[in-house]
C-alpha atoms as a PDB file:
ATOM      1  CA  UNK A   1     -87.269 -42.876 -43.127  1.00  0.00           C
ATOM      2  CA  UNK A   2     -86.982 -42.111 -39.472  1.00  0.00           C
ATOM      3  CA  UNK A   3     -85.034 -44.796 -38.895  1.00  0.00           C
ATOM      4  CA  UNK A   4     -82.102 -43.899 -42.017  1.00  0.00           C
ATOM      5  CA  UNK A   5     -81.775 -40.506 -41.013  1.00  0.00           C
ATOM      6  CA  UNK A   6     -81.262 -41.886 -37.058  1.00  0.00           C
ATOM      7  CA  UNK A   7     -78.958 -44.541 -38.296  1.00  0.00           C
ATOM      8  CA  UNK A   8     -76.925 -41.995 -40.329  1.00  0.00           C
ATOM      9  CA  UNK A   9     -76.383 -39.660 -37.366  1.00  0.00           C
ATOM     10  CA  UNK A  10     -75.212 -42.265 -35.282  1.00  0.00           C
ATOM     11  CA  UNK A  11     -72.792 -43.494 -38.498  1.00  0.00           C
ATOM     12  CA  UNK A  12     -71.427 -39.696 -38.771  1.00  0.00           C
ATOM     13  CA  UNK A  13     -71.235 -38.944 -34.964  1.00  0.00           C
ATOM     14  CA  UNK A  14     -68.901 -42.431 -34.931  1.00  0.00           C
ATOM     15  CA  UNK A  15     -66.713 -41.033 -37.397  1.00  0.00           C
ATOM     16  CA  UNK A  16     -66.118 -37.668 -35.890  1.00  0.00           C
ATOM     17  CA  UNK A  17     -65.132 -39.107 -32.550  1.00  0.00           C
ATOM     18  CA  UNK A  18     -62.738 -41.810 -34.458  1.00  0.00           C
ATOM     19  CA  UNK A  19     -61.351 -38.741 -36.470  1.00  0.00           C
ATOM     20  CA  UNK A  20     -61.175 -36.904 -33.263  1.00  0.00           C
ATOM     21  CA  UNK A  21     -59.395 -39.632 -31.154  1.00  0.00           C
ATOM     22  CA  UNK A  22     -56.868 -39.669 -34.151  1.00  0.00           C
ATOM     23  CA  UNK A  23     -56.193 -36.160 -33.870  1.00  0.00           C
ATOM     24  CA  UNK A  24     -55.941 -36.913 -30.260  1.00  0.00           C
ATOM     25  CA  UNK A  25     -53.385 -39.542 -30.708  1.00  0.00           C
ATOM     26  CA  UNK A  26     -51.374 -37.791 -33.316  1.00  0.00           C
ATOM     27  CA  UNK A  27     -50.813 -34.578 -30.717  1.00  0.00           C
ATOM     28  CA  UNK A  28     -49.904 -36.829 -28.156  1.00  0.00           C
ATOM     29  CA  UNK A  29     -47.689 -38.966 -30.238  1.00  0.00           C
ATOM     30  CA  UNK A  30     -46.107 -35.971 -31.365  1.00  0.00           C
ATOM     31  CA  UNK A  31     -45.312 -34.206 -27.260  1.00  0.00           C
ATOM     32  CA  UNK A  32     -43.059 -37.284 -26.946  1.00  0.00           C
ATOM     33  CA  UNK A  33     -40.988 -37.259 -30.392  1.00  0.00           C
ATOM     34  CA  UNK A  34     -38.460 -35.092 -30.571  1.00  0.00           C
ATOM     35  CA  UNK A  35     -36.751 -34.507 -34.511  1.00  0.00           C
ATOM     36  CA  UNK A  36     -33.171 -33.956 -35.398  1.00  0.00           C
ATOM     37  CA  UNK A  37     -32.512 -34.346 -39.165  1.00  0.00           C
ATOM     38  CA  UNK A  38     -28.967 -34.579 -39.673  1.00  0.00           C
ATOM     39  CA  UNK A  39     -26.037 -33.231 -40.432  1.00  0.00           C
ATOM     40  CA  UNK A  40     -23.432 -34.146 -43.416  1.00  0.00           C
ATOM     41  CA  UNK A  41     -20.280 -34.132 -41.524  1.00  0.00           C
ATOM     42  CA  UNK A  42     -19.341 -36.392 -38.586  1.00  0.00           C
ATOM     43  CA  UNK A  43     -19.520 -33.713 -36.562  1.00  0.00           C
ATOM     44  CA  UNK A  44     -22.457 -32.848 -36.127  1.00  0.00           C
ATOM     45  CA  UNK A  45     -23.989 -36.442 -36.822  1.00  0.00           C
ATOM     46  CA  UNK A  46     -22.103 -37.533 -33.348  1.00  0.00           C
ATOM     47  CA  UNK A  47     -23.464 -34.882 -31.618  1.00  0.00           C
ATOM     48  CA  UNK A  48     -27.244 -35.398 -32.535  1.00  0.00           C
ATOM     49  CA  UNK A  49     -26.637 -38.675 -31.517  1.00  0.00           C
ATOM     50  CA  UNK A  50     -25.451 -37.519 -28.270  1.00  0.00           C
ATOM     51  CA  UNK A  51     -28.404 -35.769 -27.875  1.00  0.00           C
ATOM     52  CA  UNK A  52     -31.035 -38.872 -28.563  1.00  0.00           C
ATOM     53  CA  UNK A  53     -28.937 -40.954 -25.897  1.00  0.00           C
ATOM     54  CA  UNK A  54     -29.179 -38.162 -23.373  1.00  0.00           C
ATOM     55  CA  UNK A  55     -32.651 -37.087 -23.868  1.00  0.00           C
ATOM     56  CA  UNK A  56     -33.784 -40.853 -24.230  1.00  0.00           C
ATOM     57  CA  UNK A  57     -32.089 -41.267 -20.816  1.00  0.00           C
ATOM     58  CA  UNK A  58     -33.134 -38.353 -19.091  1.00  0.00           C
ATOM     59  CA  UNK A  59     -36.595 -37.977 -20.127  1.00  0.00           C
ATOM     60  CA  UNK A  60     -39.615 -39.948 -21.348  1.00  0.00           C
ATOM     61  CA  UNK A  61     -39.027 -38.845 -25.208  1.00  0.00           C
ATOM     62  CA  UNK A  62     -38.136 -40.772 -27.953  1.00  0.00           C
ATOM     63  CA  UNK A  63     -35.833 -38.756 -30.549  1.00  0.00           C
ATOM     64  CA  UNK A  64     -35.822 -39.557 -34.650  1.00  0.00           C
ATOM     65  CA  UNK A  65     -32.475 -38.845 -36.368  1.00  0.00           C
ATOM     66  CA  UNK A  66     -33.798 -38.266 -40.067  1.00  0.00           C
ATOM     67  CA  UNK A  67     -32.032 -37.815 -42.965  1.00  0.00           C
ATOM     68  CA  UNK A  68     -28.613 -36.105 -43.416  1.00  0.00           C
ATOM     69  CA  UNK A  69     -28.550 -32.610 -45.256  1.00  0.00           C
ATOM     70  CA  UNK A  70     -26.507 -29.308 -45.475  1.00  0.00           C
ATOM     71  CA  UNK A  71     -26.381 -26.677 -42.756  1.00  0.00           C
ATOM     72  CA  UNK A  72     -28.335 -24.580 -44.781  1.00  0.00           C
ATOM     73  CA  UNK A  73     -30.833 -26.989 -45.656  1.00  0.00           C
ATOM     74  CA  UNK A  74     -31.099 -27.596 -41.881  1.00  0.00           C
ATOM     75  CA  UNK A  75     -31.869 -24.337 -41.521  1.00  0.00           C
ATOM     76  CA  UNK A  76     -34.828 -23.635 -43.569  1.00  0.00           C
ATOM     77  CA  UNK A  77     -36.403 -26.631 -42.408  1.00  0.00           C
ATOM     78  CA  UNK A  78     -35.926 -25.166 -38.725  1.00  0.00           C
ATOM     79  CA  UNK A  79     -37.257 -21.955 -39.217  1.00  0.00           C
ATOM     80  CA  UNK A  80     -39.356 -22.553 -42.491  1.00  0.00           C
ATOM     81  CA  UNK A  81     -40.971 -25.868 -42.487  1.00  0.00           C
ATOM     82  CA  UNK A  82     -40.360 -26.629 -38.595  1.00  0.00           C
ATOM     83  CA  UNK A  83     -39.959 -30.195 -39.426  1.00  0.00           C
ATOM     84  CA  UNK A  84     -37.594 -30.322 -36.744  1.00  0.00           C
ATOM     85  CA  UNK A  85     -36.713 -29.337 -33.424  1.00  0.00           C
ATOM     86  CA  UNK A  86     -32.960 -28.842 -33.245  1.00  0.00           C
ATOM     87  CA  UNK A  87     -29.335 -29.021 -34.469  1.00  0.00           C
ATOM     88  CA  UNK A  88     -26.291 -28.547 -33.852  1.00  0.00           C
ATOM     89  CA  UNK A  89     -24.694 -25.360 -34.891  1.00  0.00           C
ATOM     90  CA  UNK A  90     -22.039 -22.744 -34.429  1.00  0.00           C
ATOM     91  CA  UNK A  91     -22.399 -19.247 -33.432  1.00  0.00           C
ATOM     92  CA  UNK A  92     -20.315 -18.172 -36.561  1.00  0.00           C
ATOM     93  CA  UNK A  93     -22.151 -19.981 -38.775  1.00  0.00           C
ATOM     94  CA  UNK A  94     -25.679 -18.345 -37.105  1.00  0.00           C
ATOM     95  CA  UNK A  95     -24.112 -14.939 -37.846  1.00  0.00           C
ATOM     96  CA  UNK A  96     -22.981 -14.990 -41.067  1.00  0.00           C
ATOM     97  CA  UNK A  97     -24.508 -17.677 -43.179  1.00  0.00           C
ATOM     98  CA  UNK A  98     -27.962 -17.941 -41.629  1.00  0.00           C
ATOM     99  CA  UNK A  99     -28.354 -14.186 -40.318  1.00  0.00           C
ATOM    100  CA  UNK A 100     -25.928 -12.857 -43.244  1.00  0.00           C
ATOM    101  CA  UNK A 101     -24.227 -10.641 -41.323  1.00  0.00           C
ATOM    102  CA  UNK A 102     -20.342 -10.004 -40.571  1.00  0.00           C
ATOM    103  CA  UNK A 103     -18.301 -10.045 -37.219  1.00  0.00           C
ATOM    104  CA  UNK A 104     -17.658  -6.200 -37.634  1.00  0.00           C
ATOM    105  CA  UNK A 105     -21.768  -6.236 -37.056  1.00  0.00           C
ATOM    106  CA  UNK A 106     -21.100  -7.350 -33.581  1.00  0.00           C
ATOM    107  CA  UNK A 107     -21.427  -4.003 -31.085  1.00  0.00           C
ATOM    108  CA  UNK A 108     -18.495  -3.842 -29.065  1.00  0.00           C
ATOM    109  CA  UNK A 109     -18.179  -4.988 -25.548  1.00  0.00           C
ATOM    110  CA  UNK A 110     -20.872  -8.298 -26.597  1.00  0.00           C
ATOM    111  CA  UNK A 111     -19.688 -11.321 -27.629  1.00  0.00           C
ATOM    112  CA  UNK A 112     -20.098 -12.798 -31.078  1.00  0.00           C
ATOM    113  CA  UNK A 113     -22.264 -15.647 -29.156  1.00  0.00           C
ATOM    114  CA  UNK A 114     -24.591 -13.353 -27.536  1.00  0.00           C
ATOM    115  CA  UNK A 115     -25.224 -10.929 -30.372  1.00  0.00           C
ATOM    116  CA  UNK A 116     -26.012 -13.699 -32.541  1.00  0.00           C
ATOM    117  CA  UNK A 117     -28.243 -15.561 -30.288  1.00  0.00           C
ATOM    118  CA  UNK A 118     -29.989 -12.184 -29.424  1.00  0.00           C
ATOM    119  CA  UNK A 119     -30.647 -11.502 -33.662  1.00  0.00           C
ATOM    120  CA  UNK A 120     -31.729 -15.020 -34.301  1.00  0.00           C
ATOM    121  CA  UNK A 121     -34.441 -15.246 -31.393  1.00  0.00           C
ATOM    122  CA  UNK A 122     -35.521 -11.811 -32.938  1.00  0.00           C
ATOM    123  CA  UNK A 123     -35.349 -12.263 -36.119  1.00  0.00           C
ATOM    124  CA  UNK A 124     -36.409 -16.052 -36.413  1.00  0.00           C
ATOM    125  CA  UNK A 125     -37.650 -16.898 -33.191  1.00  0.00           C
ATOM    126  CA  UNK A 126     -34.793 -19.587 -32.738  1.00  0.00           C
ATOM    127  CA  UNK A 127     -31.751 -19.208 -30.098  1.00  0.00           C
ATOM    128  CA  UNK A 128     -28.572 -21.407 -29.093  1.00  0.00           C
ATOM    129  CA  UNK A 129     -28.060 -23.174 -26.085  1.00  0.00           C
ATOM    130  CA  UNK A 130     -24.710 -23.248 -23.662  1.00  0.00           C
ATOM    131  CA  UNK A 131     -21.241 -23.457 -25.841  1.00  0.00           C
ATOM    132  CA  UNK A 132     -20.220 -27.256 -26.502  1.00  0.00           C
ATOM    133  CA  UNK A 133     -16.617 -26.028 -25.880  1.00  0.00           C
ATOM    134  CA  UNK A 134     -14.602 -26.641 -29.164  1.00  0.00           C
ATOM    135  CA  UNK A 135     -14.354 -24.027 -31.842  1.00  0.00           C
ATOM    136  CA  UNK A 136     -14.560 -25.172 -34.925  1.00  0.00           C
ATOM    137  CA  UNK A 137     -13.581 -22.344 -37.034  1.00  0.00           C
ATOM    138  CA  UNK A 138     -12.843 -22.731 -40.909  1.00  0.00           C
ATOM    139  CA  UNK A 139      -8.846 -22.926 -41.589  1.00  0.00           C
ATOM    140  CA  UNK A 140      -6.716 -23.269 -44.649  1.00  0.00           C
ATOM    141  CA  UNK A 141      -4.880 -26.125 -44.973  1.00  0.00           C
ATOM    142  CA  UNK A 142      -1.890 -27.215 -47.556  1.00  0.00           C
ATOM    143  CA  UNK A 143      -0.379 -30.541 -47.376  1.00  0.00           C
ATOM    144  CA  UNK A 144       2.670 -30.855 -45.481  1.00  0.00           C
ATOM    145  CA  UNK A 145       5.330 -31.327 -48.311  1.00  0.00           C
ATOM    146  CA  UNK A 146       3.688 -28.557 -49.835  1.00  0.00           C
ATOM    147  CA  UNK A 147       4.490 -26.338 -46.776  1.00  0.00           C
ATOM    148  CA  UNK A 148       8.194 -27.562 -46.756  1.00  0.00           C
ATOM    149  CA  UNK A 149       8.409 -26.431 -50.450  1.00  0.00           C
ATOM    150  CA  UNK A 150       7.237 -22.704 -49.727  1.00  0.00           C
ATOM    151  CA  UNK A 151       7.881 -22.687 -46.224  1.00  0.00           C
ATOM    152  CA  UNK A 152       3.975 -21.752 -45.677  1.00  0.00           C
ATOM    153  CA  UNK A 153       3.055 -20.832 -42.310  1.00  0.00           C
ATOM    154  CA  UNK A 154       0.895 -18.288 -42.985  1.00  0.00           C
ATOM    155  CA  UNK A 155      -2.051 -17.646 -45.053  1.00  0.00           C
ATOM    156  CA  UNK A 156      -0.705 -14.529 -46.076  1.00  0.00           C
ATOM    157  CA  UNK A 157       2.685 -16.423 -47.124  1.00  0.00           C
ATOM    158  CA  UNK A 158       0.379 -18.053 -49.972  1.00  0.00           C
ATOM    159  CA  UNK A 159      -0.306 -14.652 -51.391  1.00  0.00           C
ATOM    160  CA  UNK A 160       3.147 -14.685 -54.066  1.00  0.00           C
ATOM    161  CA  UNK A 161       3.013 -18.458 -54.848  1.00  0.00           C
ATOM    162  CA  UNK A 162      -0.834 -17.956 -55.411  1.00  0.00           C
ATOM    163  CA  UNK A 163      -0.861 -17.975 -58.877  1.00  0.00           C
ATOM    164  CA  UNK A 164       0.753 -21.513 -59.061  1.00  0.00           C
ATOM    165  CA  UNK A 165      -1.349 -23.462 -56.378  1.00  0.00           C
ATOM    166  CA  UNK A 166      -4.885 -24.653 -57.165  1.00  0.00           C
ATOM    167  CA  UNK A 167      -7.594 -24.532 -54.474  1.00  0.00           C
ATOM    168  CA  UNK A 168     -10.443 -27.344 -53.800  1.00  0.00           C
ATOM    169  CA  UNK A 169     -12.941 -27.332 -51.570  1.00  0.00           C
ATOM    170  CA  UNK A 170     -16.603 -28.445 -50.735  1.00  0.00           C
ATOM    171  CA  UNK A 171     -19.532 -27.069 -52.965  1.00  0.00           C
ATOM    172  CA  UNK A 172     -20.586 -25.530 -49.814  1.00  0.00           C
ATOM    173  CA  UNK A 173     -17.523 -23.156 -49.555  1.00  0.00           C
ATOM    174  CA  UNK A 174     -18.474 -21.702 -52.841  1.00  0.00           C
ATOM    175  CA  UNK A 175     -21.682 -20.835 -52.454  1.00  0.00           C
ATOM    176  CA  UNK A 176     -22.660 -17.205 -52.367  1.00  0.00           C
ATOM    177  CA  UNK A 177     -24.933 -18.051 -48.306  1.00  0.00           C
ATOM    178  CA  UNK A 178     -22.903 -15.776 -45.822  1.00  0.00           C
ATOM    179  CA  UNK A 179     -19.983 -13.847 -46.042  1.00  0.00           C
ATOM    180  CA  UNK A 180     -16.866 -16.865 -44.723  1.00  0.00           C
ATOM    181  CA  UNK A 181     -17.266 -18.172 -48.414  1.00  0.00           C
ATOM    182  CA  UNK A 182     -14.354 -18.670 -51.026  1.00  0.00           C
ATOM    183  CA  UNK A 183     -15.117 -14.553 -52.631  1.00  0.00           C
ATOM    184  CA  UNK A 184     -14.945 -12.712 -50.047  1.00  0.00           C
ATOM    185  CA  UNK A 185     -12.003 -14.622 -48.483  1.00  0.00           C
ATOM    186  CA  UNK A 186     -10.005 -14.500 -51.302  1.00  0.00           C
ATOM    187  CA  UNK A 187     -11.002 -10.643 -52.011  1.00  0.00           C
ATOM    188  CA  UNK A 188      -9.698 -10.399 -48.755  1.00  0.00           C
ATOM    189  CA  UNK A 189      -6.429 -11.531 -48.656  1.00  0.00           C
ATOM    190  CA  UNK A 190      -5.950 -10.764 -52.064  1.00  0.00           C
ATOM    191  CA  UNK A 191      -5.001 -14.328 -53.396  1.00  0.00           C
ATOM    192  CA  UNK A 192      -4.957 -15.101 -57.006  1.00  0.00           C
ATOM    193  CA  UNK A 193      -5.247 -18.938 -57.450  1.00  0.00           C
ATOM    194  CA  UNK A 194      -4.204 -20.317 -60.986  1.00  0.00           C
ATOM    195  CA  UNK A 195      -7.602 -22.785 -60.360  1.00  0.00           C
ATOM    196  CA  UNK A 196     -10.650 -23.417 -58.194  1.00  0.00           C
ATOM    197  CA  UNK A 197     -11.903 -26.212 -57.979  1.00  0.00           C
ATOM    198  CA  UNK A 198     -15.427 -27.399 -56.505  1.00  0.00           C
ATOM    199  CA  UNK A 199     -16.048 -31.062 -55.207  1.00  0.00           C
ATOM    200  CA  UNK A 200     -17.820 -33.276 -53.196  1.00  0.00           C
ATOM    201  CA  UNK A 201     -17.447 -32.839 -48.859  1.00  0.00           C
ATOM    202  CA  UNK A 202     -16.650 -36.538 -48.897  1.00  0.00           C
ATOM    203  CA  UNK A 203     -14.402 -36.666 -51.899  1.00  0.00           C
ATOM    204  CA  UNK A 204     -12.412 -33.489 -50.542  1.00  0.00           C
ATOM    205  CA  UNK A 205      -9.708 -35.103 -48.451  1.00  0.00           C
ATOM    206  CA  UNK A 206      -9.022 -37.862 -51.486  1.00  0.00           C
ATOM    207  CA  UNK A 207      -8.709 -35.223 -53.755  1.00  0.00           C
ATOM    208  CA  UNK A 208      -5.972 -33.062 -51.982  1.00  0.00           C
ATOM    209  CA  UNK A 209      -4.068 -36.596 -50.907  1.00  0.00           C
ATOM    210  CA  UNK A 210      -4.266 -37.284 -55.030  1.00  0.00           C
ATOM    211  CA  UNK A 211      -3.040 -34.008 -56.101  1.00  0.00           C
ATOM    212  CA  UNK A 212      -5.966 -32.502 -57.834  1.00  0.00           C
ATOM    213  CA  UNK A 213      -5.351 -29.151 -55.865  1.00  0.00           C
ATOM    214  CA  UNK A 214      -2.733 -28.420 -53.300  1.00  0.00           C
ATOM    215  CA  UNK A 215      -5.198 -25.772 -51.029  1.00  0.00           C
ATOM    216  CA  UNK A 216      -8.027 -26.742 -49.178  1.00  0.00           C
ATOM    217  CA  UNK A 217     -10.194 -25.338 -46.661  1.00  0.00           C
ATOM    218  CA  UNK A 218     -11.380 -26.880 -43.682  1.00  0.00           C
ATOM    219  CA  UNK A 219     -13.073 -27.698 -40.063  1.00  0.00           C
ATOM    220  CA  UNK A 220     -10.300 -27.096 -37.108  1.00  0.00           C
ATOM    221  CA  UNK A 221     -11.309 -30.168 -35.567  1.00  0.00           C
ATOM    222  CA  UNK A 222     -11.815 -32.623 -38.247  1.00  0.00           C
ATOM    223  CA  UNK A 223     -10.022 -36.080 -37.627  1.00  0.00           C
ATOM    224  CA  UNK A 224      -9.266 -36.127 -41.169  1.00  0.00           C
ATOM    225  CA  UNK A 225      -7.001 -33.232 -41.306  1.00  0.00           C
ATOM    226  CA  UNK A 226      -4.501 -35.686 -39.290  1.00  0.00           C
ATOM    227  CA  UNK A 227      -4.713 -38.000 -41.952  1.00  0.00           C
ATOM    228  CA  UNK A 228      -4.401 -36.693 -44.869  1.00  0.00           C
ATOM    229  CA  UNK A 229      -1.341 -34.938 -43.024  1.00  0.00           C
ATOM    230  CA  UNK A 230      -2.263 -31.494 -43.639  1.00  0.00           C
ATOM    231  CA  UNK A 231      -0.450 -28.401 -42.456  1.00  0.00           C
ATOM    232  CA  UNK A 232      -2.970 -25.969 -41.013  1.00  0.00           C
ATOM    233  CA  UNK A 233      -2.007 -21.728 -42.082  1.00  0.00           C
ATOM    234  CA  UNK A 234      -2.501 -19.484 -39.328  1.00  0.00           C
ATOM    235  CA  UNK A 235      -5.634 -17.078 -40.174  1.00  0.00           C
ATOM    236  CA  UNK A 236      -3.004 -13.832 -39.747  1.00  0.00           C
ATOM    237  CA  UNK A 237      -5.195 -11.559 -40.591  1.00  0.00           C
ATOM    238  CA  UNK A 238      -8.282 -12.812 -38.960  1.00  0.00           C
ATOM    239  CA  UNK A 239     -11.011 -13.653 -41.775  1.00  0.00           C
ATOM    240  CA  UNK A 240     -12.481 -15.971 -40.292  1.00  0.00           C
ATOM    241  CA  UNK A 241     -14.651 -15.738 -37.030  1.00  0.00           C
ATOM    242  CA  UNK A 242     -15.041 -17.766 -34.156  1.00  0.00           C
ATOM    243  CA  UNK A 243     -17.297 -20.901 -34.763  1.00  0.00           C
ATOM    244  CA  UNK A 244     -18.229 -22.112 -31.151  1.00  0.00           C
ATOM    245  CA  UNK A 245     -20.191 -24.958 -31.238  1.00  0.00           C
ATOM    246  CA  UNK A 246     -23.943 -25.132 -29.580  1.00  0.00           C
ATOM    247  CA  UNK A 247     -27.553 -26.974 -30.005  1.00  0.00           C
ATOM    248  CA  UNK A 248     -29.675 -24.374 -32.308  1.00  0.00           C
ATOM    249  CA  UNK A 249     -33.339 -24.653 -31.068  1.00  0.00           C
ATOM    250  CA  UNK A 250     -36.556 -23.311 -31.682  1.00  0.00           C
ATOM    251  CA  UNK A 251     -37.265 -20.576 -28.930  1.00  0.00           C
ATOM    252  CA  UNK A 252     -40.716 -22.223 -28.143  1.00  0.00           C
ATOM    253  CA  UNK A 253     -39.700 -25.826 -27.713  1.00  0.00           C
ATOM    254  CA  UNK A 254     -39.732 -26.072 -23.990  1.00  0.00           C
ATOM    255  CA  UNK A 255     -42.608 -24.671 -23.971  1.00  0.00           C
ATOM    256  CA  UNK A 256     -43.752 -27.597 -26.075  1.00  0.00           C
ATOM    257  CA  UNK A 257     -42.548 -30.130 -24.130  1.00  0.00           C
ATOM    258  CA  UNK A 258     -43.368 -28.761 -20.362  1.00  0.00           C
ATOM    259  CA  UNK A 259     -45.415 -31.703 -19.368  1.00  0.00           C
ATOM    260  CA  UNK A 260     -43.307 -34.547 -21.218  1.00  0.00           C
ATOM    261  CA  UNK A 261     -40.171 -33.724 -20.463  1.00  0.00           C
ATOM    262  CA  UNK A 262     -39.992 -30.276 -18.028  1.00  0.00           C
ATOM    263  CA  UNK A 263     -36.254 -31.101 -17.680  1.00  0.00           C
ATOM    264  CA  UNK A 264     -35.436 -31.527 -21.411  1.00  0.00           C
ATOM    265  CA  UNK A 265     -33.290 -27.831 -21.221  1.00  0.00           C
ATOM    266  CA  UNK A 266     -31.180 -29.009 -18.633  1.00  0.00           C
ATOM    267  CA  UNK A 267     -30.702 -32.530 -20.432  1.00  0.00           C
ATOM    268  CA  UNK A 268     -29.860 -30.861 -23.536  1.00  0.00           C
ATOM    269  CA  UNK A 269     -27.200 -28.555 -21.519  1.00  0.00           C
ATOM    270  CA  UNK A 270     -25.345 -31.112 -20.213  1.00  0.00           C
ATOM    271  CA  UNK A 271     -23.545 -31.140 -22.957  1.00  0.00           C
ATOM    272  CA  UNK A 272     -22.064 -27.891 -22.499  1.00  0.00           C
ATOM    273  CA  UNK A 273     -18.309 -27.217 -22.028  1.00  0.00           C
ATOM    274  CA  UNK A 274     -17.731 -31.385 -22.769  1.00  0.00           C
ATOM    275  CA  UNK A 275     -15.744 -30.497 -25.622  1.00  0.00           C
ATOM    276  CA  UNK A 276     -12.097 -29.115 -26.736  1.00  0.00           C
ATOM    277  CA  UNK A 277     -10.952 -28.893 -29.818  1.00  0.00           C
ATOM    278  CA  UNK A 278      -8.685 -31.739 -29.591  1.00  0.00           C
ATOM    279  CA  UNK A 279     -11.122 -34.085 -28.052  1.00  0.00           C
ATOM    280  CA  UNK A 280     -14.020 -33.732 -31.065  1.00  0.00           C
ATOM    281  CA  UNK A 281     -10.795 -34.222 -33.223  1.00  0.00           C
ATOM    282  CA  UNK A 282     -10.405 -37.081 -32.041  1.00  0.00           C
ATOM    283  CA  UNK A 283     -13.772 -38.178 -32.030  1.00  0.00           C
ATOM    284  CA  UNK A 284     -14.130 -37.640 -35.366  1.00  0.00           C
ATOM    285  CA  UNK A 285     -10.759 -39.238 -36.289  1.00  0.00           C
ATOM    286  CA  UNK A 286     -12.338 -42.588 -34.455  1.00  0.00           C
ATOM    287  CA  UNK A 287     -15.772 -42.417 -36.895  1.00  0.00           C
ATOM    288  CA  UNK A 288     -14.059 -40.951 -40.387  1.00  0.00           C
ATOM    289  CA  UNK A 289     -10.560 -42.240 -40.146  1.00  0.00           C
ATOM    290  CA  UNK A 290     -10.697 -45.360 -37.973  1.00  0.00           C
ATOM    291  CA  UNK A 291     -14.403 -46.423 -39.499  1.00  0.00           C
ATOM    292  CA  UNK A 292     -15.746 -46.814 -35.972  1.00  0.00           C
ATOM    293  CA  UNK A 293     -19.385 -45.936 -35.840  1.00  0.00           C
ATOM    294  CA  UNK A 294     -21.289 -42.844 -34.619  1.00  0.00           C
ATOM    295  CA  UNK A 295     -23.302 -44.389 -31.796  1.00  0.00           C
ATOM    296  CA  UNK A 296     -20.413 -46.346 -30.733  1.00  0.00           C
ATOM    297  CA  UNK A 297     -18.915 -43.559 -30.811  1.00  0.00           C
ATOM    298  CA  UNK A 298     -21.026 -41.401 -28.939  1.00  0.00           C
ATOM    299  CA  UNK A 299     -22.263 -43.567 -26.536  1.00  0.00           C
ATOM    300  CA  UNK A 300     -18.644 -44.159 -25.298  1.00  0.00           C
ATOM    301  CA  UNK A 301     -17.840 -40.359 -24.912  1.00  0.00           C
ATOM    302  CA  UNK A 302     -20.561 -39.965 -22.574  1.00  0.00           C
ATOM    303  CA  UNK A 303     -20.243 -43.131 -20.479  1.00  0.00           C
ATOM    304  CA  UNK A 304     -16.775 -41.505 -19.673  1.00  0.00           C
ATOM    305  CA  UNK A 305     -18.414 -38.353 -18.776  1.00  0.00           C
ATOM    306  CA  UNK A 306     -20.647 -39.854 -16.328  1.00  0.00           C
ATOM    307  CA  UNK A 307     -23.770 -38.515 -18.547  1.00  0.00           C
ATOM    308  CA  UNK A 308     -25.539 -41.523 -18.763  1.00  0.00           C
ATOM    309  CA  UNK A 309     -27.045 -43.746 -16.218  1.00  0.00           C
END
């Protein structure tokens, strides 16, 4: 009897340690894994790959792209979940979709950037990192022949032929998360479209080039405004905020990665300033226009920066 209940200790003190040398493995494989999941626009899906070359380079962490989902989506699991780590984000977006609040919010004399960035870390314990540079603010956009026909330069030069025109945009646009969505904005300028029409992001630019509507809205620097040979309507009246783009991170993940990779803020600001608007358009011309692919991509924008070694 002596000898079962001995043998049984030893059986149960083997399986703690095992569990516990799991446990011990899982923390440590996790202190070298950095998660993105990823966006659903070019965008943003060259950009996180940006970041797993740099970080990859720079530092002894591996980094897992997962799988693509909205802005919103990316959000939640941020903040919510934490399955992740990071993504790439805009201040405008930050201010009025995830923080639901409007540019008139911002006190004056502080930038749209900095009051966001100072609500989010309070409110959600999450803050940007240095501006990537290009602005990529919403815009309306009719196609060109279109703009002949009505002489459009404006957005406030749709406002008469309103009634005639149908718009189309992404199921995004229309959703009722933030305040740049398709109510207030028409509320706003006080357009009356005949139709509205809600589609898929990647079935957007076939759509307008087919003639199922004839106003869209859009990214300023998406390649596939060039295209589809859109004419873009200046914002008169100023709707639409700026959308600078920057790395949203959870405040605490240096912190989490001090040992592993004590230079992974620094890596992940090197990025900063690299971008115009005109060279992301281009970027994302090369991956959604000229099919090239997103770590080819990448991977050649920062080989000509220097950024990789």
């Amino acid at each position: 009897m002596k000898t079962s209940t001995k043998l049984l200790a030893v059986i149960l003190l083997l399986a703690l340690g095992l569990t516990l040398t799991a446990c011990g493995n899982d923390e440590a494989a996790a202190s070298t894994e950095l998660v993105i999941n990823d966006g659903d626009f070019s965008e943003m899906q060259l950009i996180h790959y940006m970041v797993k070359l740099l970080v990859e380079d720079h530092t002894d962490l591996t980094v897992t792209i997962k799988d693509q989902m909205s802005s919103v989506n990316l959000f939640r699991e941020l903040t919510g979940n934490q399955s992740a780590d990071l993504f790439n984000s805009y201040d405008g977006t930050l201010l009025t979709t995830f923080l639901k609040l409007d540019p008139e919010d911002v006190p004056e004399g502080m930038t749209l950037y900095d009051f966001a960035n100072q609500e989010a870390l309070k409110k959600h314990n999450i803050r940007l990192l240095d501006q990537l540079g290009n602005d990529n603010t919403y815009a309306l956009a009719v196609p060109q022949a279109i703009a002949d026909e009505y002489s459009l330069s404006t957005i406030s030069d749709l406002i008469p032929i309103a009634p005639e025109l149908t718009f189309g945009a992404e199921h995004e646009f229309f959703s009722e998360e933030g305040s740049m969505k398709y109510r207030p904005f028409v509320e706003f300028y006080g357009l009356n479209f005949k139709d509205s029409l809600s589609v898929d992001l990647g079935l957007k630019y076939a759509a307008i080039e087919n003639g199922n509507f004839q106003v869209t809205e859009v990214y300023a620097t998406d390649g596939l405004n060039k295209k589809a040979g859109l004419k873009i309507l200046e914002d008169d009246k100023h709707f639409f905020p700026e959308y600078n783009g920057a790395l949203l991170v959870r405040a605490d993940l240096f912190e989490d990665f001090k040992d592993t990779a004590p230079n992974l803020e620094e890596v992940l600001n090197l990025l900063g300033g690299r971008f115009t608007n005109e060279i992301m358009t281009d970027l994302t011309y090369a991956v959604d226009v000229e099919g090239r692919s997103v770590p080819e991509v990448a991977e050649e924008f920062l080989t000509s920066q220097g950024l990789l070694g």
